[in-house]
C-alpha atoms as a PDB file:
ATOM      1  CA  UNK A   1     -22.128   2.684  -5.372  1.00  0.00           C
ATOM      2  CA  UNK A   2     -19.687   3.404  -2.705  1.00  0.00           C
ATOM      3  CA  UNK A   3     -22.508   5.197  -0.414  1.00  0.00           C
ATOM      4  CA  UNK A   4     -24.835   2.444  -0.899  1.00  0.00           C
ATOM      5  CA  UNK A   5     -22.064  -0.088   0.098  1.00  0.00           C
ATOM      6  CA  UNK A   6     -21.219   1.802   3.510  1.00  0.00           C
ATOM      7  CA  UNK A   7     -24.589   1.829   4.422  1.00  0.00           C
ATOM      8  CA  UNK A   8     -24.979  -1.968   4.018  1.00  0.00           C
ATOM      9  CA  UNK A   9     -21.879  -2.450   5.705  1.00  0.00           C
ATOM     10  CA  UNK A  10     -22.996  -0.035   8.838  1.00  0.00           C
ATOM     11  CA  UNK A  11     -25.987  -2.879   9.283  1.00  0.00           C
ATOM     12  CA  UNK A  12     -23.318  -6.097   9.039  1.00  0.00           C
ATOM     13  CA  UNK A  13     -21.796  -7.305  11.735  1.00  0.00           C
ATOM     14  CA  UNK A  14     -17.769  -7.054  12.524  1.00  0.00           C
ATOM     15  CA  UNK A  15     -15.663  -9.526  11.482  1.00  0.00           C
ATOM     16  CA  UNK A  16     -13.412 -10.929  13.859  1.00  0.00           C
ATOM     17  CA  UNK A  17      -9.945 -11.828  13.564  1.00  0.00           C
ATOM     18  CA  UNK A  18      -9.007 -15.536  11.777  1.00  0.00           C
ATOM     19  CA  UNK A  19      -7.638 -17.725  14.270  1.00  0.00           C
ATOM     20  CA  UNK A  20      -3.667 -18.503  14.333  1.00  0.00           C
ATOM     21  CA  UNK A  21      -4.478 -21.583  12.025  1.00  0.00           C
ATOM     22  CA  UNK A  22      -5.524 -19.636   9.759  1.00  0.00           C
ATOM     23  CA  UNK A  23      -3.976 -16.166  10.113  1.00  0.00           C
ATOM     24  CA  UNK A  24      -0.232 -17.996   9.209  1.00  0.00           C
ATOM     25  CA  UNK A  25      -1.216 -19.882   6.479  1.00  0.00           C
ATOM     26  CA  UNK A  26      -2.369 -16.618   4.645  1.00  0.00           C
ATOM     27  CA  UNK A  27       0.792 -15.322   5.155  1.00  0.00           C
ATOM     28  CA  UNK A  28       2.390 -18.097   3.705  1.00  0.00           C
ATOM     29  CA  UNK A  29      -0.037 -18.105   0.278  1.00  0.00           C
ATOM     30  CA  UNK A  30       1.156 -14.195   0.132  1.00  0.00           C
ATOM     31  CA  UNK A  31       4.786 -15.074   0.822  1.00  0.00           C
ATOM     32  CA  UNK A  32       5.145 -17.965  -1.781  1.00  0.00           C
ATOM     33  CA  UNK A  33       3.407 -15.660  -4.520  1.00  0.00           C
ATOM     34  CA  UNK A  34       6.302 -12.724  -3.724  1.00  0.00           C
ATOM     35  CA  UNK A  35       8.887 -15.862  -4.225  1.00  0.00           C
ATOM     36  CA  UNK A  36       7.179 -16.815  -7.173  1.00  0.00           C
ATOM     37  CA  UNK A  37       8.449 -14.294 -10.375  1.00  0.00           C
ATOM     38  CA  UNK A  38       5.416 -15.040 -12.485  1.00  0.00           C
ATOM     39  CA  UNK A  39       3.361 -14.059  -9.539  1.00  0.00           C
ATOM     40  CA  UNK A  40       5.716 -11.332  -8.661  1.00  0.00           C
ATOM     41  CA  UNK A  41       5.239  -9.576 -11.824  1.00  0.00           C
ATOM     42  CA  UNK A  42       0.967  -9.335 -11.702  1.00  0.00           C
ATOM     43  CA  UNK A  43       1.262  -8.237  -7.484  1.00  0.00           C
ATOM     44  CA  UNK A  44       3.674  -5.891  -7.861  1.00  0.00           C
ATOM     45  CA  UNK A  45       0.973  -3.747 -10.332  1.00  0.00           C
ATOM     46  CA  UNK A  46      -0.804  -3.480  -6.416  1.00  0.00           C
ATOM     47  CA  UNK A  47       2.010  -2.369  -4.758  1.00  0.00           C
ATOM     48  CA  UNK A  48       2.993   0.554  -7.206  1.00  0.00           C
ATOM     49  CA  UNK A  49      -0.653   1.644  -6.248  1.00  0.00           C
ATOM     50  CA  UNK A  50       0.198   1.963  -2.592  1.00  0.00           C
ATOM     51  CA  UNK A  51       4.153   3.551  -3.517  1.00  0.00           C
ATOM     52  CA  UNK A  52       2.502   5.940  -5.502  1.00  0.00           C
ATOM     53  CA  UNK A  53      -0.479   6.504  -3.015  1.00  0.00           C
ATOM     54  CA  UNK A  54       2.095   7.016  -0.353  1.00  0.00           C
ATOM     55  CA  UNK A  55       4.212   9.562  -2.469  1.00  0.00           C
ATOM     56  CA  UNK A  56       0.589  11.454  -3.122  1.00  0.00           C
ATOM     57  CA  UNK A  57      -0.279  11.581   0.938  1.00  0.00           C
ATOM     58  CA  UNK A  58       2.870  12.720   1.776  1.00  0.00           C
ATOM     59  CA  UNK A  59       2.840  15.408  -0.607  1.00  0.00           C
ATOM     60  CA  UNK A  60      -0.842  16.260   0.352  1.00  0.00           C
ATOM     61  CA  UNK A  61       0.171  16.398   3.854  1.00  0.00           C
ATOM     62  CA  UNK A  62       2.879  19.024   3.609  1.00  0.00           C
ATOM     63  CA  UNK A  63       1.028  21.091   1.728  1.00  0.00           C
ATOM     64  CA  UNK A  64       1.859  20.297  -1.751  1.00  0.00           C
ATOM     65  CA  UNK A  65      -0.317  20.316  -4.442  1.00  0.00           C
ATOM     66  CA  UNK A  66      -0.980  16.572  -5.856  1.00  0.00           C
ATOM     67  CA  UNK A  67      -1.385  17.033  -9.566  1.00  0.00           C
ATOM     68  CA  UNK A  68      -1.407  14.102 -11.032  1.00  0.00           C
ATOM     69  CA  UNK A  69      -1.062   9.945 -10.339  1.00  0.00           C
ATOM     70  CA  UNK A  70       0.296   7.539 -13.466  1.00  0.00           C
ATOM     71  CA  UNK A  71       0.721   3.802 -12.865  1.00  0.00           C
ATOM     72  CA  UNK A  72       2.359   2.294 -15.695  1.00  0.00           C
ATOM     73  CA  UNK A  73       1.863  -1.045 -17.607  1.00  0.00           C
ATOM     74  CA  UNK A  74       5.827  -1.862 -16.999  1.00  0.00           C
ATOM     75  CA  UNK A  75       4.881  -2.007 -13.178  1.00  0.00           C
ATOM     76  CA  UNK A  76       6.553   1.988 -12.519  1.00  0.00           C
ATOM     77  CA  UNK A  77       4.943   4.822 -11.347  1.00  0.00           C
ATOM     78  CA  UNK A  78       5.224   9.021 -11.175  1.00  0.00           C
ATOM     79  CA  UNK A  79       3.268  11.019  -8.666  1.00  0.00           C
ATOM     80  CA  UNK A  80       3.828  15.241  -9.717  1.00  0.00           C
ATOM     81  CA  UNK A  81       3.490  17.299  -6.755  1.00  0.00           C
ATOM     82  CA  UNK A  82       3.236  21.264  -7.416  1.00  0.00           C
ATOM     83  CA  UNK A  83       5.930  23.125  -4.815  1.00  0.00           C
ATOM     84  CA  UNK A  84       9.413  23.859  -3.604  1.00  0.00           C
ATOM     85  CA  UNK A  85      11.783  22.317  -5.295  1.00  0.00           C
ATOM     86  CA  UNK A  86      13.633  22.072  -2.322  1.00  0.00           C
ATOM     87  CA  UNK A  87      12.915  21.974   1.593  1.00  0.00           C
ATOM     88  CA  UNK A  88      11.463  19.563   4.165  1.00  0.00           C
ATOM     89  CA  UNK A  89       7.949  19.176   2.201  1.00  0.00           C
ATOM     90  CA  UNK A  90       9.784  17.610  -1.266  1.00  0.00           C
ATOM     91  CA  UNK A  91      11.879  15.533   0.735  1.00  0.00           C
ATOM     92  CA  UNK A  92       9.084  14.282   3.021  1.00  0.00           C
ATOM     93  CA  UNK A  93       7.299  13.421  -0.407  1.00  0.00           C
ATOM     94  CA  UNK A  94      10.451  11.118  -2.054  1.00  0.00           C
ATOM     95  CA  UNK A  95      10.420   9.478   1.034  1.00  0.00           C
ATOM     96  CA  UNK A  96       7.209   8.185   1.035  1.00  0.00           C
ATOM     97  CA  UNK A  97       7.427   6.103  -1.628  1.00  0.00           C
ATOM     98  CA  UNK A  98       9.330   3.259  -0.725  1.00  0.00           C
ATOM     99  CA  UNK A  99       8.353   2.990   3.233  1.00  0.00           C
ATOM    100  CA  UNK A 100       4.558   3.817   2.368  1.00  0.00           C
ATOM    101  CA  UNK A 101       3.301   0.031   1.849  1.00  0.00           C
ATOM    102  CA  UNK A 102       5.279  -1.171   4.653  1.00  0.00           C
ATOM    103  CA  UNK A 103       3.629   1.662   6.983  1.00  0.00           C
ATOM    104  CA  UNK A 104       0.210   1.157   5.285  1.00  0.00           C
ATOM    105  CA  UNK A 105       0.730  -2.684   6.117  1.00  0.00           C
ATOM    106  CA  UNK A 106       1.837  -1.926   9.905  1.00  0.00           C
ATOM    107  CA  UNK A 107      -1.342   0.259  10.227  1.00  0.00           C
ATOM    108  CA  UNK A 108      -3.761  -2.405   8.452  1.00  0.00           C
ATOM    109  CA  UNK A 109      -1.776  -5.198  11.204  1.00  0.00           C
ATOM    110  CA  UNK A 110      -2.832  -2.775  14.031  1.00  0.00           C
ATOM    111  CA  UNK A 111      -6.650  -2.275  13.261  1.00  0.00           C
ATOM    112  CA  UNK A 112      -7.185  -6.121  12.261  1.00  0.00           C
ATOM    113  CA  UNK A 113      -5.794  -6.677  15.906  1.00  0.00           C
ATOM    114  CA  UNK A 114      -8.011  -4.604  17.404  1.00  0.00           C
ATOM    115  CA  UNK A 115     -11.005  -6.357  15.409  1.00  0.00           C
ATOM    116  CA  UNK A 116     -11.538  -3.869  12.844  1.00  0.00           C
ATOM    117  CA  UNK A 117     -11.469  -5.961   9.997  1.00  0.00           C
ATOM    118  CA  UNK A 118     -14.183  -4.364   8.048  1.00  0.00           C
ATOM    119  CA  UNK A 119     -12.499  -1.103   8.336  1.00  0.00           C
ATOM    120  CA  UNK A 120      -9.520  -1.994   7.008  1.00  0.00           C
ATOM    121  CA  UNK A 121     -11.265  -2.956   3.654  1.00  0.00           C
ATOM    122  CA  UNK A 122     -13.196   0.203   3.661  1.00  0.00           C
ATOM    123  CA  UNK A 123     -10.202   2.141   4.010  1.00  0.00           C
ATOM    124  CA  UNK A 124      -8.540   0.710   1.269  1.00  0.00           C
ATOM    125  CA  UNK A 125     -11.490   1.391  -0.898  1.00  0.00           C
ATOM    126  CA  UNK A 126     -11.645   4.870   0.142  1.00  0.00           C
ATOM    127  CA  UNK A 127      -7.961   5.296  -0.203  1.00  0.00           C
ATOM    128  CA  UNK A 128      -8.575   4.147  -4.319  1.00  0.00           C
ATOM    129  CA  UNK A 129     -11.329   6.056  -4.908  1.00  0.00           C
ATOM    130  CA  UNK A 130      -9.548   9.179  -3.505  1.00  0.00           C
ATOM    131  CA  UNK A 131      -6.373   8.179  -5.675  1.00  0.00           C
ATOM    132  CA  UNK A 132      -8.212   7.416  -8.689  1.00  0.00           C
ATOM    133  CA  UNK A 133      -9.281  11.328  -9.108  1.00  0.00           C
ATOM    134  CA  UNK A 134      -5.753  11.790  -9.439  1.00  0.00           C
ATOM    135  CA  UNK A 135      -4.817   9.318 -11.809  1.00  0.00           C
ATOM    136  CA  UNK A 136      -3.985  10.515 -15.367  1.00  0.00           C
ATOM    137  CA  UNK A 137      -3.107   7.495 -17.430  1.00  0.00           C
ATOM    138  CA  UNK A 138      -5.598   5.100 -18.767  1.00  0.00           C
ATOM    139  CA  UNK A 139      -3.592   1.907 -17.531  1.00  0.00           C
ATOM    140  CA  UNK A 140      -3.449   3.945 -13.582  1.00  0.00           C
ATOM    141  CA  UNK A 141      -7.223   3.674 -14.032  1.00  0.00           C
ATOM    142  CA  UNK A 142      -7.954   0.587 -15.089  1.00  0.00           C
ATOM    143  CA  UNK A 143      -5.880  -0.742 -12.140  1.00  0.00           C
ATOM    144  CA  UNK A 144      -7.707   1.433  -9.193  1.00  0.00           C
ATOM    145  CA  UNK A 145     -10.930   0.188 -10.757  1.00  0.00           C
ATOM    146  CA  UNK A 146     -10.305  -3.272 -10.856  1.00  0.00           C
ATOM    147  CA  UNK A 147      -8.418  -2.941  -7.107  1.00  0.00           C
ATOM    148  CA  UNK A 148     -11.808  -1.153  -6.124  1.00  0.00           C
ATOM    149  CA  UNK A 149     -14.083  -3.728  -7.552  1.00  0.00           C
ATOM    150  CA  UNK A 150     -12.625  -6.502  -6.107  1.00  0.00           C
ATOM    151  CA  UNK A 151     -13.116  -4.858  -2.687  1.00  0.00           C
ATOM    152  CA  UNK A 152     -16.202  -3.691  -3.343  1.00  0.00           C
ATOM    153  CA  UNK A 153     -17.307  -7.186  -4.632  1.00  0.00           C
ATOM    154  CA  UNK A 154     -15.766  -8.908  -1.533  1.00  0.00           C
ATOM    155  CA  UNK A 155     -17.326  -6.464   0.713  1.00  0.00           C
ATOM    156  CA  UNK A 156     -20.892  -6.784  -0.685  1.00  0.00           C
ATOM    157  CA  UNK A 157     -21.316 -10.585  -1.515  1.00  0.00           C
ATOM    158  CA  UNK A 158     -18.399 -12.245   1.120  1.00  0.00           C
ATOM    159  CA  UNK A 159     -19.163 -13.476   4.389  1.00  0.00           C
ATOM    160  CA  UNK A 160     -17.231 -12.569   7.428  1.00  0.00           C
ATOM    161  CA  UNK A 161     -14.468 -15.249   6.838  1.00  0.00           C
ATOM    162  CA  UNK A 162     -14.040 -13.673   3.380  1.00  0.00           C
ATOM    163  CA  UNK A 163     -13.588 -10.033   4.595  1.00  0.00           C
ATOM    164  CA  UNK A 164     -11.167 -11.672   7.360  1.00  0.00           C
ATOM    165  CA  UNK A 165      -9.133 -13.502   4.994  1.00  0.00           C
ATOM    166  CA  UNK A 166      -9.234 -10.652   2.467  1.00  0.00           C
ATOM    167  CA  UNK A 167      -7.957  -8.153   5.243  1.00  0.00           C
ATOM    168  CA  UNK A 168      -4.935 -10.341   6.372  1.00  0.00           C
ATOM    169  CA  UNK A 169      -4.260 -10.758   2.630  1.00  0.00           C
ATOM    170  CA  UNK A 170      -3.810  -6.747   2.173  1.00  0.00           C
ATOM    171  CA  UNK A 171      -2.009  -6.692   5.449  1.00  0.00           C
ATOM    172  CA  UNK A 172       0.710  -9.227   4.470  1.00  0.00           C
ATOM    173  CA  UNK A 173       1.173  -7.564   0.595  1.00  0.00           C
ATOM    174  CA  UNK A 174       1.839  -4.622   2.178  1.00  0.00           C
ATOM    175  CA  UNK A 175       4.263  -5.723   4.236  1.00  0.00           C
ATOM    176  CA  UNK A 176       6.276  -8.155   2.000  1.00  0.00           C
ATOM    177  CA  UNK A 177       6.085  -6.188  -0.799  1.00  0.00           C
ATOM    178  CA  UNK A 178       7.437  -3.119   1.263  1.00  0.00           C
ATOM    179  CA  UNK A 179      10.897  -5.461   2.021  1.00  0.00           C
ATOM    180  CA  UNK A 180      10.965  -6.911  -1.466  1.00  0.00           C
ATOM    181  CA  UNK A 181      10.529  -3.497  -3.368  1.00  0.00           C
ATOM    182  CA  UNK A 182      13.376  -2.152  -1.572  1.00  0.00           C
ATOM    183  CA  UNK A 183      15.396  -4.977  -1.861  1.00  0.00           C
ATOM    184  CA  UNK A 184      14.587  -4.934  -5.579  1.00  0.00           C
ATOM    185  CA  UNK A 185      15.302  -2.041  -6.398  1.00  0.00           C
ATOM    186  CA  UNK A 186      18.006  -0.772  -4.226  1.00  0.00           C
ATOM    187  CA  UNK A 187      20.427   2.304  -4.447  1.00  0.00           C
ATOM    188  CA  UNK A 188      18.905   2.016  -8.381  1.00  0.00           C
ATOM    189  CA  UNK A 189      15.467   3.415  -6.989  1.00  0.00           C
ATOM    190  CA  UNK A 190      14.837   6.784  -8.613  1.00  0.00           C
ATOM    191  CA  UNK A 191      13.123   7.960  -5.351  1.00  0.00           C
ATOM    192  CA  UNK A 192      16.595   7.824  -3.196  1.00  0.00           C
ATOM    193  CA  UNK A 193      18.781   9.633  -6.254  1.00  0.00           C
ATOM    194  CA  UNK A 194      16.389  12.301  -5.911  1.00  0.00           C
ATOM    195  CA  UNK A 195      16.618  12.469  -1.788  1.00  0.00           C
ATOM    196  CA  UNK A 196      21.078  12.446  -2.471  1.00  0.00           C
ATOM    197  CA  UNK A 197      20.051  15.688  -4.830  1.00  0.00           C
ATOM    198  CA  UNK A 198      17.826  17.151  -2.064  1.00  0.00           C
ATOM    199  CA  UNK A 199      20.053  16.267   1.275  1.00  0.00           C
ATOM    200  CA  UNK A 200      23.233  15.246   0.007  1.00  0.00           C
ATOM    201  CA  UNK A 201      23.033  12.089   1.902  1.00  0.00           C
ATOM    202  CA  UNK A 202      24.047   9.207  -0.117  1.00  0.00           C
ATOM    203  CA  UNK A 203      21.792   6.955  -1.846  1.00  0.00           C
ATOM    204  CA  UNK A 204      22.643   3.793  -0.326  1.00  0.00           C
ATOM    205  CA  UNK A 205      21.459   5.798   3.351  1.00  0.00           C
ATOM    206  CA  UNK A 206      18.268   6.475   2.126  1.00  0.00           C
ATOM    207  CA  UNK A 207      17.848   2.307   0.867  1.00  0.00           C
ATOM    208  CA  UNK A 208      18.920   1.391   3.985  1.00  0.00           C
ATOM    209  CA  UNK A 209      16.982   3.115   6.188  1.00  0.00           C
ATOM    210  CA  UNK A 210      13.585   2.220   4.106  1.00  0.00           C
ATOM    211  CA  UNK A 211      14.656  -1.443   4.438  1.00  0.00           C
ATOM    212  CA  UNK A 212      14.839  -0.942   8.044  1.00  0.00           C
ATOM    213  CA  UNK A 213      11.358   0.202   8.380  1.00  0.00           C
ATOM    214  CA  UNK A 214      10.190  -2.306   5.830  1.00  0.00           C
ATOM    215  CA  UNK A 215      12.142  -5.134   8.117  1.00  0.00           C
ATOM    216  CA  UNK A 216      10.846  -3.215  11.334  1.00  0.00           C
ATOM    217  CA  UNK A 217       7.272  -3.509   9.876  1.00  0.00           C
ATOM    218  CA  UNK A 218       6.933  -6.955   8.800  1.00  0.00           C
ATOM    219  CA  UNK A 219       8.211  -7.877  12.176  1.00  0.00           C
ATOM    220  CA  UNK A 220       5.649  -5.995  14.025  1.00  0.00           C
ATOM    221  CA  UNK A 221       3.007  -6.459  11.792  1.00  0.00           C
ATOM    222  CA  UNK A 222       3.784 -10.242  11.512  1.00  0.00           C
ATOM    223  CA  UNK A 223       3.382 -10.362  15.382  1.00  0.00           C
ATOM    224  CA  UNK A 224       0.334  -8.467  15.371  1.00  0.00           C
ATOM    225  CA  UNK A 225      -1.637 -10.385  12.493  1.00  0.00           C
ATOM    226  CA  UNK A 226      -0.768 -13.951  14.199  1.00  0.00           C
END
C-alpha cells in the first residue's frame, strides 16, 4: 500500500504553502485543542508516538539496539534499548524523549517553508511504519495504524489544500505538545530521574533545558510556518 501510494504521489504536483490567513488560524484550532482537557487527553495519544519515536532514533543512532516500542492506553510510553547501562549513548537516548516532538516539529516548520509539504506527510508515514515494527503492545499498534491511515487516506484522496492544512497541523502538534508535555510533566518525568542517575545533574536541569528547546522551537517554528 505504501509503495503504491509513493508512486502516485511522485506523479502529483507539490503543494504549496497556505497563505498567512490561513497558516495562523491552524495554529490557533491546534492551540485551543491543547487548552482544551477533553481534547488534551485524545492528542496527547499522538504525541507519546513521537516521545517514544524520538527515544527509539536516538537509541538507533548511537548504536543501541531498539528492542521494543509500547504505547499505552493511559497515554505513557516505554521504548527498551539493548546497551550500556551507562555512557554517552543511554544518556543521548533519555534525552530524546521529551525534546523529540519539539525537534520533529522545528524540522516539519523548516521543510513546509521551503515548499515541501508533501514530504513532510510522507515522512511521517514512513517514520510510523518504521516504528510500528517495533511496537509490542496491541494498543501501540492500533495507534500507528490509525496515525498511518489517516495519512495515508489524506495523502491519496485530499487535494493540495488538504495535504497543506494537514502538514501545518502536524507541524503545530509537534510543537505545542513539545512545551505542554514538559510543562506537564515536569521534574516528575521518569525520563529526567533517569538522566540525575546517569549524570548526576539534577532533575529540575534536565526539565529546564527541554523546555528551553521546546520554547526555542515553537518560536522558530511559529515564525517559519506563518
Amino acid at each position: 500500500m505504501l509503495a503504491v501510494s509513493l508512486e502516485l504521489a511522485q506523479n502529483q504536483p507539490g503543494s504549496q504553502p497556505l497563505p498567512h490567513s490561513m497558516a495562523v488560524p491552524v495554529g490557533l484550532v491546534v492551540l485551543l485543542g491543547f487548552l482544551i482537557d477533553g481534547i488534551w487527553r485524545v492528542a496527547q495519544y499522538a504525541g507519546v508516538i513521537a516521545h517514544e519515536g524520538a527515544h527509539a532514533v536516538a537509541g538507533w543512532s548511537t548504536g543501541r539496539k531498539v528492542s521494543g516500542v509500547r504505547l499505552n492506553s493511559n497515554a505513557t510510553g516505554a521504548t527498551s534499548t539493548a546497551g550500556p547501562d551507562s555512557g554517552a549513548g543511554r544518556a543521548v537516548t533519555a534525552f530524546a524523549g521529551y525534546a523529540g516532538p519539539s525537534l520533529f516539529g522545528l524540522g516539519t516548520a523548516a521543510l513546509i517553508a521551503l515548499g515541501d509539504i508533501e514530504l513532510v506527510l510522507w515522512l511521517a508515514l514512513i517514520f510510523l511504519a518504521v516504528l510500528l515494527v517495533f511496537i509490542r503492545n496491541f494498543f501501540g499498534v492500533l495507534s500507528v495504524v490509525l496515525s498511518g491511515a489517516l495519512l495515508f487516506l489524506a495523502l491519496h484522496y485530499g487535494s493540495a489544500e488538504v495535504h497543506a492544512v494537514a502538514a501545518y497541523g502536524i507541524s503545530w502538534f509537534l510543537l505545542f505538545f513539545g512545551v505542554r508535555a514538559v510543562f506537564t510533566h515536569r521534574s516528575n518525568a521518569a525520563d529526567a530521574k533517569t538522566l540525575s542517575g546517569l549524570t548526576h545533574v539534577p532533575a529540575f536541569a534536565w526539565v529546564t533545558l527541554w523546555f528551553v528547546i521546546a520554547v526555542a522551537a515553537l518560536w522558530v517554528g511559529g515564525r517559519l510556518l506563518i
